[in-house]
N, C-alpha and C. Protein backbone atom coordinates (compact mmCIF):
# COMPACT_ATOMS: atom_id res chain seq x y z
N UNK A 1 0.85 -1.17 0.00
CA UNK A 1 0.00 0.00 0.00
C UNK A 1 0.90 1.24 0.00
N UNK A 2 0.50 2.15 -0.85
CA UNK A 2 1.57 3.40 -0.65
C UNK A 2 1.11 4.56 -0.16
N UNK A 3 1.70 5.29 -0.03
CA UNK A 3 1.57 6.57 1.14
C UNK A 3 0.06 7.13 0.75
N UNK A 4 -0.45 7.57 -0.63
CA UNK A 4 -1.44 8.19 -0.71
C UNK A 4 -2.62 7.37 -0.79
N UNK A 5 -2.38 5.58 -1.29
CA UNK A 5 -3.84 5.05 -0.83
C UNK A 5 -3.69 4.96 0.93
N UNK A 6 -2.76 5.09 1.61
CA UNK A 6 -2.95 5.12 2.76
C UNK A 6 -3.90 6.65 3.59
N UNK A 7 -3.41 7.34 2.78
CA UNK A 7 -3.99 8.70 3.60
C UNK A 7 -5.45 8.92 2.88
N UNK A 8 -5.62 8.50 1.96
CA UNK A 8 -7.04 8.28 1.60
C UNK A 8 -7.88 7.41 2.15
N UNK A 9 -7.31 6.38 2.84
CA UNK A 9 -8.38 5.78 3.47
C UNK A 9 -8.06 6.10 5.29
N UNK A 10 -7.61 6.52 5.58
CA UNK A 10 -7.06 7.27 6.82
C UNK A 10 -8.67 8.68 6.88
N UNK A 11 -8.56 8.97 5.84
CA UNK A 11 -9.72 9.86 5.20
C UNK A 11 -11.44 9.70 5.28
N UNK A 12 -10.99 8.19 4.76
CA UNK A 12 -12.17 8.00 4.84
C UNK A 12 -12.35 6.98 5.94
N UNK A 13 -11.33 6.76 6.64
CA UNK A 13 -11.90 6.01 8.11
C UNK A 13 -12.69 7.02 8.60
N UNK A 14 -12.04 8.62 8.91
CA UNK A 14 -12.50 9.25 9.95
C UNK A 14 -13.48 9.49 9.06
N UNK A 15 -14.16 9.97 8.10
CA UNK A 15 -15.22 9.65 7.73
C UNK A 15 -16.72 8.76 7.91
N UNK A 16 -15.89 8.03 8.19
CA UNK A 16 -17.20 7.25 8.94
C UNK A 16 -17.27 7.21 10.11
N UNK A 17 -16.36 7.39 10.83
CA UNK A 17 -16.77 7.48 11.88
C UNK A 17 -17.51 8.61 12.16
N UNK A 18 -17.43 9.17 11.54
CA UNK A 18 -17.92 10.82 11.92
C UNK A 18 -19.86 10.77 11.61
N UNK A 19 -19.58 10.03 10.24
CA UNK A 19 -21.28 9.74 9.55
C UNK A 19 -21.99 9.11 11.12
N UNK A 20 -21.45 8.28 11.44
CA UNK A 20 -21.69 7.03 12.84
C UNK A 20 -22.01 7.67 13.96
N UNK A 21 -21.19 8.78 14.26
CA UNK A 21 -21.34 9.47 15.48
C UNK A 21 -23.01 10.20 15.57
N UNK A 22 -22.42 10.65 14.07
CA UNK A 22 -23.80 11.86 13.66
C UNK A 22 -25.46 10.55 13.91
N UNK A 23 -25.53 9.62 13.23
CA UNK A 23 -26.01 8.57 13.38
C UNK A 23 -26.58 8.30 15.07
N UNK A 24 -25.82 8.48 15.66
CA UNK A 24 -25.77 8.24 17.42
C UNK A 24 -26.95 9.04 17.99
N UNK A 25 -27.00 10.39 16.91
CA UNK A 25 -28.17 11.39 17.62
C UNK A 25 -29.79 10.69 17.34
N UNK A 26 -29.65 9.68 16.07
CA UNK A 26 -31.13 9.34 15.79
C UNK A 26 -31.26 7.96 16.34
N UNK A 27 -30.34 6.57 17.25
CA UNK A 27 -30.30 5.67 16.84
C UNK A 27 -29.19 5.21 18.12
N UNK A 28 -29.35 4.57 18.91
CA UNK A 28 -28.06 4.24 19.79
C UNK A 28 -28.49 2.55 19.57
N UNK A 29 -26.89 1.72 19.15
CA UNK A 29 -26.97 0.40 19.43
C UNK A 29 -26.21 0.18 20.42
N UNK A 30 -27.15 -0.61 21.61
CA UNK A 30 -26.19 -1.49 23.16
C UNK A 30 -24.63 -2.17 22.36
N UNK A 31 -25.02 -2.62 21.32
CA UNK A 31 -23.70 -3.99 20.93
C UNK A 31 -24.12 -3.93 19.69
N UNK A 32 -22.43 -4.68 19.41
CA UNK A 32 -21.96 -4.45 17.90
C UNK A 32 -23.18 -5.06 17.21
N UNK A 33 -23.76 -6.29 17.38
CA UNK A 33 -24.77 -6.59 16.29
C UNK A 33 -26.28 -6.65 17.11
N UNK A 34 -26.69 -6.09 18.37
CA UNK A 34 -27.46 -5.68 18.98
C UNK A 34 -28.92 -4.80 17.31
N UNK A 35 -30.21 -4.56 17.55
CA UNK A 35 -30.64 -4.02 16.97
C UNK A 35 -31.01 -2.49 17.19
N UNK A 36 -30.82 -1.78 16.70
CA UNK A 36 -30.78 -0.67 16.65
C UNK A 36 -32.00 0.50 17.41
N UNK A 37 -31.76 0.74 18.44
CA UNK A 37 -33.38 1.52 19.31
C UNK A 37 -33.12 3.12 19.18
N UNK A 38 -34.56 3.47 18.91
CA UNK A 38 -34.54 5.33 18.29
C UNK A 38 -34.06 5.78 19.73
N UNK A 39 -33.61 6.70 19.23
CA UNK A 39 -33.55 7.80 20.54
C UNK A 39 -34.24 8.71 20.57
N UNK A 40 -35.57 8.62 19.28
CA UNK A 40 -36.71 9.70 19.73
C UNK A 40 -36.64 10.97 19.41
N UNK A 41 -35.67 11.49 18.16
CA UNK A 41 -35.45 12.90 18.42
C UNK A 41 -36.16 13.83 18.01
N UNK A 42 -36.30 15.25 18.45
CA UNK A 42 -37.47 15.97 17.45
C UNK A 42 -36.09 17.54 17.75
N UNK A 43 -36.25 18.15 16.40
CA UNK A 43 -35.81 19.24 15.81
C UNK A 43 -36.30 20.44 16.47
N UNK A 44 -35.32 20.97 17.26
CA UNK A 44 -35.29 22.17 17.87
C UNK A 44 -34.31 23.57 16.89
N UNK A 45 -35.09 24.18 16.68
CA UNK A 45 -34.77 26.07 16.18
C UNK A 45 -34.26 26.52 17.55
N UNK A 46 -32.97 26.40 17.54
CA UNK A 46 -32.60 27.61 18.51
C UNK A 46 -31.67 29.10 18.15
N UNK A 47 -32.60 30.45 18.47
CA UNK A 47 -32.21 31.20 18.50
C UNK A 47 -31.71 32.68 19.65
N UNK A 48 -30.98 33.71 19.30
CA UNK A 48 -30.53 34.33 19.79
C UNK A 48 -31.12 35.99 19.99
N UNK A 49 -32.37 36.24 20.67
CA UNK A 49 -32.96 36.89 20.57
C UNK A 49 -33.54 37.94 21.60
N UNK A 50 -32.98 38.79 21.91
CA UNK A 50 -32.96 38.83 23.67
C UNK A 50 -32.61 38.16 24.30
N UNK A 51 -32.23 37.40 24.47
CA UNK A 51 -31.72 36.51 25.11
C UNK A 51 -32.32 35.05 23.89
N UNK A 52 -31.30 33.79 24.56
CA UNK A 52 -31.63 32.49 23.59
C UNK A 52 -32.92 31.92 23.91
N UNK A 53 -33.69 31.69 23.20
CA UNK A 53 -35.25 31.23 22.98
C UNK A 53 -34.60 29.85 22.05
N UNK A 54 -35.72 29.04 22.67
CA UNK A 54 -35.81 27.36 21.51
C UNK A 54 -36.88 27.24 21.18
N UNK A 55 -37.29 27.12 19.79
CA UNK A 55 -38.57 26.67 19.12
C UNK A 55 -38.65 25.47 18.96
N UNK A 56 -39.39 24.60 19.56
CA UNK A 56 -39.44 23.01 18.81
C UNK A 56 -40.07 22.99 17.46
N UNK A 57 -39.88 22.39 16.42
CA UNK A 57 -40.50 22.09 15.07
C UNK A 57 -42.24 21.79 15.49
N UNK A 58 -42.94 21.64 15.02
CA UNK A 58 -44.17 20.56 15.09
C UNK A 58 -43.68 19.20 15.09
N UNK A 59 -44.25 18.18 15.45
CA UNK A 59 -43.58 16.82 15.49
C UNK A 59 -43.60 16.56 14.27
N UNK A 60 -45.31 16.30 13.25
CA UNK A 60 -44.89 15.82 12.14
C UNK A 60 -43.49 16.28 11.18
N UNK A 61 -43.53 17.71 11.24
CA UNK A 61 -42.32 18.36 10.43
C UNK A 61 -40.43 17.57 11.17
N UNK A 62 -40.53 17.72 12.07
CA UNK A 62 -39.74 17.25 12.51
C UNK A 62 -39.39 15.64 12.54
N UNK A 63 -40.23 14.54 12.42
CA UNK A 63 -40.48 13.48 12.22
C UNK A 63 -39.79 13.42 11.11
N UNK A 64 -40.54 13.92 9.85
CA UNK A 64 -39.64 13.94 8.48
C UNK A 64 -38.55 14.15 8.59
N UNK A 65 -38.30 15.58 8.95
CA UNK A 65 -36.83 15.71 8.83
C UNK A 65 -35.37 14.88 9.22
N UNK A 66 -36.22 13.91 10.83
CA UNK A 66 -35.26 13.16 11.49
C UNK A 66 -35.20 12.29 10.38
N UNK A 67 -36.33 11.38 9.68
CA UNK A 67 -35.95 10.43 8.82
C UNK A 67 -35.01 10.80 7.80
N UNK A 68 -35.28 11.92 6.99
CA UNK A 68 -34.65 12.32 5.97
C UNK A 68 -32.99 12.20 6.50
N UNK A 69 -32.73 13.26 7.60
CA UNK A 69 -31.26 13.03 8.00
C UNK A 69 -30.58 11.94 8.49
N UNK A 70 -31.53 11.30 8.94
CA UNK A 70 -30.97 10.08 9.51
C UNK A 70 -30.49 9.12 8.06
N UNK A 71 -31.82 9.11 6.63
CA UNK A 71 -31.05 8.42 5.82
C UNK A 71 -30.52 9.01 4.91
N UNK A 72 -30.11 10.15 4.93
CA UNK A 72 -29.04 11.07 4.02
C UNK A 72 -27.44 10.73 4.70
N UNK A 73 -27.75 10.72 6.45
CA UNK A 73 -26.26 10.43 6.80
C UNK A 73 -26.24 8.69 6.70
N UNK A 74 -26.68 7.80 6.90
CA UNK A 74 -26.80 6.30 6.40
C UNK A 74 -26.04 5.98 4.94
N UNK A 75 -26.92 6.68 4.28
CA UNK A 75 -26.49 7.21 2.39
C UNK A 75 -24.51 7.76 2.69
N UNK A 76 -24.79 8.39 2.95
CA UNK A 76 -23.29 8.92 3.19
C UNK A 76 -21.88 7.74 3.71
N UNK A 77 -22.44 7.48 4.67
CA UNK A 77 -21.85 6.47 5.23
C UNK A 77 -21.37 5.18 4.29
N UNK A 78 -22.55 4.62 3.99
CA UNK A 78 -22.10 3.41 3.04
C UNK A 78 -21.50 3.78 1.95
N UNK A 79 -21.79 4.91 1.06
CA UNK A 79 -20.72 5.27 0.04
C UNK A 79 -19.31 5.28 0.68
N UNK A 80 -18.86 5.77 1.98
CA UNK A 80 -17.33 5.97 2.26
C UNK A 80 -17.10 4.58 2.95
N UNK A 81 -18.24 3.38 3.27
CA UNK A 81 -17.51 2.35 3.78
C UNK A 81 -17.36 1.53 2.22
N UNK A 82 -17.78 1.54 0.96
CA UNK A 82 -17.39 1.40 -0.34
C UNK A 82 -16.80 1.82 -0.53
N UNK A 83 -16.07 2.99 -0.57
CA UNK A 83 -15.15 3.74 -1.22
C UNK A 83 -13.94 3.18 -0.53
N UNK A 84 -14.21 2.84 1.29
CA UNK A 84 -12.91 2.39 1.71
C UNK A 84 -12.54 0.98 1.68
N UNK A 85 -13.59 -0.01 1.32
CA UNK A 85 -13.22 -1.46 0.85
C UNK A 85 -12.93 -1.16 -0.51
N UNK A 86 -13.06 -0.46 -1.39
CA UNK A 86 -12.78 -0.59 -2.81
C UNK A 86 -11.04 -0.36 -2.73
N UNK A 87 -10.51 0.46 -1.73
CA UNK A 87 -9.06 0.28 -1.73
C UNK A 87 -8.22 -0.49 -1.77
């Protein structure tokens, strides 16, 4: 292996881990092949306005959105754990 397929997948290790972490906010698994339990999340607006105020989303709106991000970062993920077995 030479120096630059090394730092490319050095690249895309932390890459996934990072997708994984992000992952952690919608999704915690006890064990490695354990099944996967929500953590329930709903989408908070927080702003800086007189002082900091938090808006929660509506649930349905927020519902979507958790799915959407949850499988946009999923999507993400498996492309860089392909990209890093294709090395």
């Amino acid at each position: 292996m030479d120096i630059t397929t090394l730092e490319k997948a050095n690249k895309l290790n932390k890459k996934i881990k990072e997708f994984s972490e992000a992952l952690n906010c919608f999704e915690w698994q006890p064990e490695e092949n354990a099944k996967a339990i929500s953590t329930n999340p709903r989408i908070i607006i927080e702003f800086d306005c007189d002082g900091r105020e938090q808006l929660p989303l509506p649930m349905n709106l927020s519902d979507e959105l958790v799915k959407f991000l949850k499988n946009e970062i999923i999507k993400g993920r498996d492309i860089a754990v392909a990209e890093f077995n294709a090395l």
